[in-house]
Protein backbone atom coordinates (compact mmCIF):
# COMPACT_ATOMS: atom_id res chain seq x y z
CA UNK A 1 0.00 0.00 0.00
CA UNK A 2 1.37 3.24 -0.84
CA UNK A 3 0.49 6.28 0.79
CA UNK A 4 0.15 10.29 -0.36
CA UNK A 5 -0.03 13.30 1.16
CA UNK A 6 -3.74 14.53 1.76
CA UNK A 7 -5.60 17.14 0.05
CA UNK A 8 -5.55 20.76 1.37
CA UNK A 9 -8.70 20.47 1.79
CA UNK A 10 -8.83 17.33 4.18
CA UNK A 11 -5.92 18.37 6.21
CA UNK A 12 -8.14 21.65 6.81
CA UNK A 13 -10.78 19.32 8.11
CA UNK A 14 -8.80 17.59 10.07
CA UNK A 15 -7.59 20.56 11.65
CA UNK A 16 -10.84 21.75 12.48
CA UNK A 17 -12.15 19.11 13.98
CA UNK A 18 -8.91 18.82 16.06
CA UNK A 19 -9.23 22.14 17.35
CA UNK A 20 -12.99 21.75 18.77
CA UNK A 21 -11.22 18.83 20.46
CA UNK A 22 -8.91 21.39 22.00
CA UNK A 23 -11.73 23.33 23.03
CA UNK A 24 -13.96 20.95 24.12
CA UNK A 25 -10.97 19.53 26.53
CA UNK A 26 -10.22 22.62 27.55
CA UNK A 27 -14.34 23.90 28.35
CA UNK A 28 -14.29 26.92 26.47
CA UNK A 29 -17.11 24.55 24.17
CA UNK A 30 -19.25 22.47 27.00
CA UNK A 31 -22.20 21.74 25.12
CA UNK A 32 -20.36 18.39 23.25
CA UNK A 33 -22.42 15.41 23.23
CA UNK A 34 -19.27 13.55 23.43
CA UNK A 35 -15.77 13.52 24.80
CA UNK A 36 -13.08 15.41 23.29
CA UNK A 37 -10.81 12.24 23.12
CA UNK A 38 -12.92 10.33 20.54
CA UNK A 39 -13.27 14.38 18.72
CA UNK A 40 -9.84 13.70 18.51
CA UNK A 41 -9.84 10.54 17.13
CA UNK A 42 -12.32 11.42 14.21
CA UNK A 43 -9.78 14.05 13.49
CA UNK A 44 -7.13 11.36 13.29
CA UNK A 45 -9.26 8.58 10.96
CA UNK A 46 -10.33 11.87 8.76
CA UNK A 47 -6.35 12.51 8.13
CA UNK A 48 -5.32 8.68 8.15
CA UNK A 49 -8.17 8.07 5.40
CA UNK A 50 -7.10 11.15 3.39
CA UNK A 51 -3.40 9.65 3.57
CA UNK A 52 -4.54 5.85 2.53
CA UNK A 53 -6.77 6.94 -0.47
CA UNK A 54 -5.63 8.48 -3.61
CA UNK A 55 -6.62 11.90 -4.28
CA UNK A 56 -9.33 12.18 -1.50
């Protein structure tokens, strides 16, 4: 399997979702349904999956 860098675009995602992690963790957002560690980790899959496919 060869991997390739992700698209602007999903690294931007990525990044935003990371950062309402932050915020979440840190309460400056406390209405989040869930907890900032699995934010996190849907920031991590998004970037991961934009690395593994081709062009996404």
């Amino acid at each position: 399997m060869r991997l390739s860098a992700p698209t602007f675009i999903v690294f931007v995602i990525s990044v935003i979702i990371a950062i309402v992690a932050a915020l979440a963790a840190l309460g400056i957002i406390a209405n989040v349904p869930v907890a900032s560690v699995w934010i996190m980790a849907v920031a991590y899959v998004v970037l991961a999956l934009g690395c593994i496919f081709k062009g996404a």
